[in-house]
C-alpha atoms as a PDB file:
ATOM      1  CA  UNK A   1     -13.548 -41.169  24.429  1.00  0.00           C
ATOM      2  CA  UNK A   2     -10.491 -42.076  22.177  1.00  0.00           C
ATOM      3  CA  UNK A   3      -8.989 -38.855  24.036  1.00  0.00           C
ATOM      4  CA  UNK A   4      -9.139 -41.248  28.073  1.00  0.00           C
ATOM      5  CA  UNK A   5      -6.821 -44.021  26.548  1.00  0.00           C
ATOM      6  CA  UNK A   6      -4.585 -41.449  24.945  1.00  0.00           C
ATOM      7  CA  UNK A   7      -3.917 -39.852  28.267  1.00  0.00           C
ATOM      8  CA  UNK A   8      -2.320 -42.098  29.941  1.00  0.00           C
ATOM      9  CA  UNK A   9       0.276 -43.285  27.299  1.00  0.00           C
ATOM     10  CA  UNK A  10       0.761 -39.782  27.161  1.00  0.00           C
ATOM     11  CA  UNK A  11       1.427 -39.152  30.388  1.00  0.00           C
ATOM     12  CA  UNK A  12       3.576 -42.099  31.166  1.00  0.00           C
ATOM     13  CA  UNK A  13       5.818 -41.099  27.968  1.00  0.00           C
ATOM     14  CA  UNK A  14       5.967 -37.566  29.268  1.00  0.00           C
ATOM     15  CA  UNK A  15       7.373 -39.208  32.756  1.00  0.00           C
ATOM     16  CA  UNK A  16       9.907 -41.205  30.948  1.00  0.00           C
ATOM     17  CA  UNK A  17      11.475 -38.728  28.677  1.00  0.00           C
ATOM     18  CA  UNK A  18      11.460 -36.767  31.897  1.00  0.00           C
ATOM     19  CA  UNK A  19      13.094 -38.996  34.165  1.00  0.00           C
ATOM     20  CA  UNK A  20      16.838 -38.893  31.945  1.00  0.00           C
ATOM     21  CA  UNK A  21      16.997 -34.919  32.026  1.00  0.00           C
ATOM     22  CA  UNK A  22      16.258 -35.164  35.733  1.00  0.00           C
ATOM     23  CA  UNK A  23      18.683 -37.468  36.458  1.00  0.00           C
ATOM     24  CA  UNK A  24      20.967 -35.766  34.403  1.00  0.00           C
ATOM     25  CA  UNK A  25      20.692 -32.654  36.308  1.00  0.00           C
ATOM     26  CA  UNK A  26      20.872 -34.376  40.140  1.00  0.00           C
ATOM     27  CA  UNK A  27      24.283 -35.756  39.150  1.00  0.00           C
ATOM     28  CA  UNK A  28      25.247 -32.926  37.639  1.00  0.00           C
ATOM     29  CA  UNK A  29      24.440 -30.652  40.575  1.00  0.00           C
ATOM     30  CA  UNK A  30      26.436 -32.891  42.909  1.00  0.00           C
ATOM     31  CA  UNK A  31      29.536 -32.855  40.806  1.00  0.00           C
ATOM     32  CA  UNK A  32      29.787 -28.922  40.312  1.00  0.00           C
ATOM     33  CA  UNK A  33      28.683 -28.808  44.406  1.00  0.00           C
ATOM     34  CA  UNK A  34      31.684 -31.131  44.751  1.00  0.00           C
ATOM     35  CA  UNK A  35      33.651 -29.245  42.408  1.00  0.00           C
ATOM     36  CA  UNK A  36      33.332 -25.895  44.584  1.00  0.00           C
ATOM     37  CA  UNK A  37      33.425 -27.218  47.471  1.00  0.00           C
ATOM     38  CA  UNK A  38      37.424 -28.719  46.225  1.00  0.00           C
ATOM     39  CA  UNK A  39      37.956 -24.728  44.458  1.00  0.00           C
ATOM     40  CA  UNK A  40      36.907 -23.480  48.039  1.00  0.00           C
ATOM     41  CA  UNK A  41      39.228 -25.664  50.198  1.00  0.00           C
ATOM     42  CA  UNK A  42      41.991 -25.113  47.495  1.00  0.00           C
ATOM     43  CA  UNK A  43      41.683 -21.130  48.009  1.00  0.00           C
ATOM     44  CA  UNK A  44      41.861 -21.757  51.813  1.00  0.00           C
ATOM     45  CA  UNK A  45      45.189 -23.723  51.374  1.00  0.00           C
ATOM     46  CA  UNK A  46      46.638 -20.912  49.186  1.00  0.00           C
ATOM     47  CA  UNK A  47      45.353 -17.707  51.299  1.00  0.00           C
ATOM     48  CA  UNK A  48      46.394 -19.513  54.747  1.00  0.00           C
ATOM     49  CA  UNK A  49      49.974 -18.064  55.005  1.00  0.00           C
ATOM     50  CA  UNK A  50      48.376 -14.306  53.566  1.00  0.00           C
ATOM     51  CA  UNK A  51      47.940 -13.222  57.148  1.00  0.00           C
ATOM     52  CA  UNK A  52      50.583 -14.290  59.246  1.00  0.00           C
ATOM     53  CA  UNK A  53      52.976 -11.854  60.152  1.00  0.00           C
ATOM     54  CA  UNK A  54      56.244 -11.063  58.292  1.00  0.00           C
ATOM     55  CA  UNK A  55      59.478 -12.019  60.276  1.00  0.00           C
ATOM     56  CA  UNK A  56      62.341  -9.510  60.662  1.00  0.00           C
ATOM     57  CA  UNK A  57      65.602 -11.149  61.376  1.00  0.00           C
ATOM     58  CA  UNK A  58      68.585  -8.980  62.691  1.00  0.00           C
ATOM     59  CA  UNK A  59      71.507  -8.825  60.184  1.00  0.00           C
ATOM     60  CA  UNK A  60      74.791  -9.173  62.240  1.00  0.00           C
ATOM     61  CA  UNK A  61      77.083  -6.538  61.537  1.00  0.00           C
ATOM     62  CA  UNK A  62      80.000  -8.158  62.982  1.00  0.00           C
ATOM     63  CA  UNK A  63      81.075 -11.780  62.232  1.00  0.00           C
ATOM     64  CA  UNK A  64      80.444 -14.472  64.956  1.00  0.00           C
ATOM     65  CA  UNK A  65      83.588 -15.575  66.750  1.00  0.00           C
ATOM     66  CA  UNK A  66      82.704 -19.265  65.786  1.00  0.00           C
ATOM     67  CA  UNK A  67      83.650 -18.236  61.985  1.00  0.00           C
ATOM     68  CA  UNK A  68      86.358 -16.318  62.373  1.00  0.00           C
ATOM     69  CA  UNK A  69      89.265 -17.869  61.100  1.00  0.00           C
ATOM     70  CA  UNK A  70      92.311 -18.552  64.028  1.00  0.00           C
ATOM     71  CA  UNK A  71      95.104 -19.103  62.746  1.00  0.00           C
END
């Protein structure tokens, strides 16, 4: 029966060196999630002016009479 006491210390140092890793890997997880979700609103800031439409201002070809000179 030496095998009955042995399994329980066993198992309770199994859970412990478990717990760290786990822990480990929940914060983790919740800083790269965080991390995307900053990359993803980023590349929504830069692409937001990729669609809006290009404006085409007329070129005067004669000079406005406020800047011609009167002397």
């Amino acid at each position: 029966m030496p095998s009955a006491v042995l399994n329980p210390i066993s198992l309770e140092l199994l859970v412990s060196l478990a717990t760290g890793p786990l822990l480990l890997g929940l914060v983790g997880g919740k800083v790269i999630s965080e991390v995307f979700r900053d990359i993803g609103q980023l590349s929504e800031e830069v692409f937001r002016g990729d669609r809006l439409p290009l404006l085409k201002f007329p070129i005067p070809s004669t000079p406005a009479p406020d800047t011609l000179n009167n002397d």
